[in-house]
C-alpha atoms as a PDB file:
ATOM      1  CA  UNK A   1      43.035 -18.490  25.326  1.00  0.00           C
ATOM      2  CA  UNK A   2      43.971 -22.473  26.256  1.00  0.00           C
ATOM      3  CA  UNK A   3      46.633 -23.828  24.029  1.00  0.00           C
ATOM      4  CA  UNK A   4      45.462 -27.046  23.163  1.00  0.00           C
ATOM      5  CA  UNK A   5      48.192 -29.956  22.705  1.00  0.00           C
ATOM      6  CA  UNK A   6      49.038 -31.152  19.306  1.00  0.00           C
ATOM      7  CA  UNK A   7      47.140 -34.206  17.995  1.00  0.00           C
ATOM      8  CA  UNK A   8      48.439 -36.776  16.094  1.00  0.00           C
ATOM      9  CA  UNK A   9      46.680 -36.323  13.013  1.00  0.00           C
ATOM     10  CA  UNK A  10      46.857 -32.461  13.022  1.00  0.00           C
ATOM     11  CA  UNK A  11      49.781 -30.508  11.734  1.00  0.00           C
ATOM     12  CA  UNK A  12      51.338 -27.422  13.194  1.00  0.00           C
ATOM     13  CA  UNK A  13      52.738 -24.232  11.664  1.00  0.00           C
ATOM     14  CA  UNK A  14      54.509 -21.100  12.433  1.00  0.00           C
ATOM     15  CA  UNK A  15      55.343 -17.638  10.228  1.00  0.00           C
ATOM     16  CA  UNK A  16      58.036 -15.823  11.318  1.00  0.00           C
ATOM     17  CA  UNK A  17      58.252 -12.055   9.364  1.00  0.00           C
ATOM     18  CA  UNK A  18      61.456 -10.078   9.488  1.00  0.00           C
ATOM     19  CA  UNK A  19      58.902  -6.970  10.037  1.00  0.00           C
ATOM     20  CA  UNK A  20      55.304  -6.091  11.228  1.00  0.00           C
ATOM     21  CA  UNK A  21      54.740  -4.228   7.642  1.00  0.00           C
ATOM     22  CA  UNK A  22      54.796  -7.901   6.035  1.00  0.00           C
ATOM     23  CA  UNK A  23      51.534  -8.526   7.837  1.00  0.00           C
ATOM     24  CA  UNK A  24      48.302  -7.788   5.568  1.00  0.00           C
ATOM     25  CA  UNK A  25      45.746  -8.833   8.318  1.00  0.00           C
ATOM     26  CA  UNK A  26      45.332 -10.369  11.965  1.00  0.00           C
ATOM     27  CA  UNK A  27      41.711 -11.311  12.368  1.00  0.00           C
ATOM     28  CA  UNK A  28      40.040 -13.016  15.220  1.00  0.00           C
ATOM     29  CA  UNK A  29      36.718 -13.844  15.303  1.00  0.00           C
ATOM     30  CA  UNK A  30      34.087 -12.244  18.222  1.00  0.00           C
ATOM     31  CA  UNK A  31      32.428 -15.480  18.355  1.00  0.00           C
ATOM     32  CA  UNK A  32      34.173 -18.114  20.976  1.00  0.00           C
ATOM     33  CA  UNK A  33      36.081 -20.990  18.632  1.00  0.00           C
ATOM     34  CA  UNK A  34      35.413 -18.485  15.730  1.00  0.00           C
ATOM     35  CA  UNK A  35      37.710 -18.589  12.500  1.00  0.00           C
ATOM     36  CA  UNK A  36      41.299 -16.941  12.531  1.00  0.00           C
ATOM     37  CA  UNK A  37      42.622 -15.720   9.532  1.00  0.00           C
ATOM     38  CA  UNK A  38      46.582 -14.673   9.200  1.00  0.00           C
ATOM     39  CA  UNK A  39      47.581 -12.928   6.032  1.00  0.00           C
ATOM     40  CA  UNK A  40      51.344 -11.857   4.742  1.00  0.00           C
ATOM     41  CA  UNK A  41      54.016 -11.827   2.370  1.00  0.00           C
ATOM     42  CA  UNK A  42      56.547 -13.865   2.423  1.00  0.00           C
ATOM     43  CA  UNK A  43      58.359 -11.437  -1.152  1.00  0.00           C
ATOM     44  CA  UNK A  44      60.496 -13.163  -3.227  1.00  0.00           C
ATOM     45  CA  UNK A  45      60.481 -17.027  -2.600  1.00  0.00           C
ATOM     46  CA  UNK A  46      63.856 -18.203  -2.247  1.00  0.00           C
ATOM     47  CA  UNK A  47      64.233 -21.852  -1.344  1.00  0.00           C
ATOM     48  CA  UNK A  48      62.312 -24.461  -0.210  1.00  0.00           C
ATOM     49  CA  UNK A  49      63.213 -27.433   1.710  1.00  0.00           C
ATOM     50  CA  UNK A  50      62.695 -30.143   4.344  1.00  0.00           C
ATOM     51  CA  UNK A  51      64.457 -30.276   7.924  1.00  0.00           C
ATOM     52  CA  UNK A  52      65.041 -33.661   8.755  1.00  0.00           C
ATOM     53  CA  UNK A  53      62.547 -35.095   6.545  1.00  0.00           C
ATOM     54  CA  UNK A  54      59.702 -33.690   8.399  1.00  0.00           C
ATOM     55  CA  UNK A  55      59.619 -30.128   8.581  1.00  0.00           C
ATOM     56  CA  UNK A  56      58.950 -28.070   5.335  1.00  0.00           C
ATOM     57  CA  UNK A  57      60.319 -24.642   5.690  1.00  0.00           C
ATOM     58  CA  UNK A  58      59.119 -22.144   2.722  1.00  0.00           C
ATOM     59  CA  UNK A  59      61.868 -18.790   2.685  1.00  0.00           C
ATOM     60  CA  UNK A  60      60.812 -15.655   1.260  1.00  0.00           C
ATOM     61  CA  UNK A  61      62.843 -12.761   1.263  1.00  0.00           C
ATOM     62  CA  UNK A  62      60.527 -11.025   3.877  1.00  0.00           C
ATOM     63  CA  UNK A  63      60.160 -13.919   6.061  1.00  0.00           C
ATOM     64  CA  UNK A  64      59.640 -18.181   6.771  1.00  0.00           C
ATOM     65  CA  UNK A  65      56.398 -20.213   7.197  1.00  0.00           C
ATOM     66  CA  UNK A  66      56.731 -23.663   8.963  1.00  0.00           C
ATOM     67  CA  UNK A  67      55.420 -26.614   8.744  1.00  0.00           C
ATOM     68  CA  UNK A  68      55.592 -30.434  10.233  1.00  0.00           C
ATOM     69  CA  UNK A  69      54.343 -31.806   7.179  1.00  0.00           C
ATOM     70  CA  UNK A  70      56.930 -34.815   6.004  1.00  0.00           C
ATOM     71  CA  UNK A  71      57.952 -35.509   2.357  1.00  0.00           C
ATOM     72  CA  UNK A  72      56.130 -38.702   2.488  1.00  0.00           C
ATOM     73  CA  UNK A  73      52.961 -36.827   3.409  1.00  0.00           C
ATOM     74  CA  UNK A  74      53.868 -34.033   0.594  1.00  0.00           C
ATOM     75  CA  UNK A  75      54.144 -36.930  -2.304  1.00  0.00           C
ATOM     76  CA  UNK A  76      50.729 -38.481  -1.248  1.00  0.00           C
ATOM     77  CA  UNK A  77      49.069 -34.899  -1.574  1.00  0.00           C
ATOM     78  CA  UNK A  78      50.819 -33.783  -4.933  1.00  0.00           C
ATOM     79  CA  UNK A  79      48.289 -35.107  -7.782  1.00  0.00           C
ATOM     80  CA  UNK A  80      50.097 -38.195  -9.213  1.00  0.00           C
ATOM     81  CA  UNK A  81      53.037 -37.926 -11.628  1.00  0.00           C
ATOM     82  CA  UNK A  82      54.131 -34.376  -9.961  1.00  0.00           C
ATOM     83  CA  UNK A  83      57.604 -34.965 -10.430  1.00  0.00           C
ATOM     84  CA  UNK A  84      59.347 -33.906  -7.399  1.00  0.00           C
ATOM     85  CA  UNK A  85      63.489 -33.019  -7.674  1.00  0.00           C
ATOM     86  CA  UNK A  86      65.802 -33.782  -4.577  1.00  0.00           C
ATOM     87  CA  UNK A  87      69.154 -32.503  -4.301  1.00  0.00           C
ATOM     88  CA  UNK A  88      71.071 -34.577  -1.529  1.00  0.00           C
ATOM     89  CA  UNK A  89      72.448 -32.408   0.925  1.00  0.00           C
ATOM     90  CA  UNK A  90      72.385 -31.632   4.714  1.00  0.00           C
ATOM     91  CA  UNK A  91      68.480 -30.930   4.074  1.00  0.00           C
ATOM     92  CA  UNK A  92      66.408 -32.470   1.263  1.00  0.00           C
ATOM     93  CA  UNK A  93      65.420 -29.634  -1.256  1.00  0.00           C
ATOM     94  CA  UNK A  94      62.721 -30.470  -3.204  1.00  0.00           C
END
């Protein structure tokens, strides 16, 4: 399958699981450009926070899911007057 290159107005992710028995269900469509559909757990959720500014990172007790979505981008999705709490330190927790 070609690995297309990252556009600018997409967003990328990863999920990393500390073991295959996290994993619900893998499914790939039959049909070419069909849907994909990943399914997990994460457990427990223990912190949440951005790298740099631009990377949220979601840690669960079984595993991390990724994503380059920036805090700017975050505030302009939350509906408005979502308060959101930052604690300065080497990463911005939110």
């Amino acid at each position: 399958m070609p690995s297309k290159s990252k556009k600018v107005d997409e967003h990328m992710f990863s999920i990393e699981l500390k073991s295959k028995e996290h994993v619900k269900r893998v499914a790939l469509s039959n049909e070419n450009g069909g849907n994909v559909l990943i399914e997990g757990f994460l457990g427990k959720l223990q912190d949440l926070s951005f790298t740099e500014g631009i990377m949220l990172e979601i840690q669960g007790t079984n595993g991390t899911l990724r994503m380059d979505l920036s805090e700017k981008e975050l505030e302009r999705l939350l509906p408005k007057g979502t308060p959101i709490h930052k604690k300065t330190t080497k990463e911005t927790k939110t």
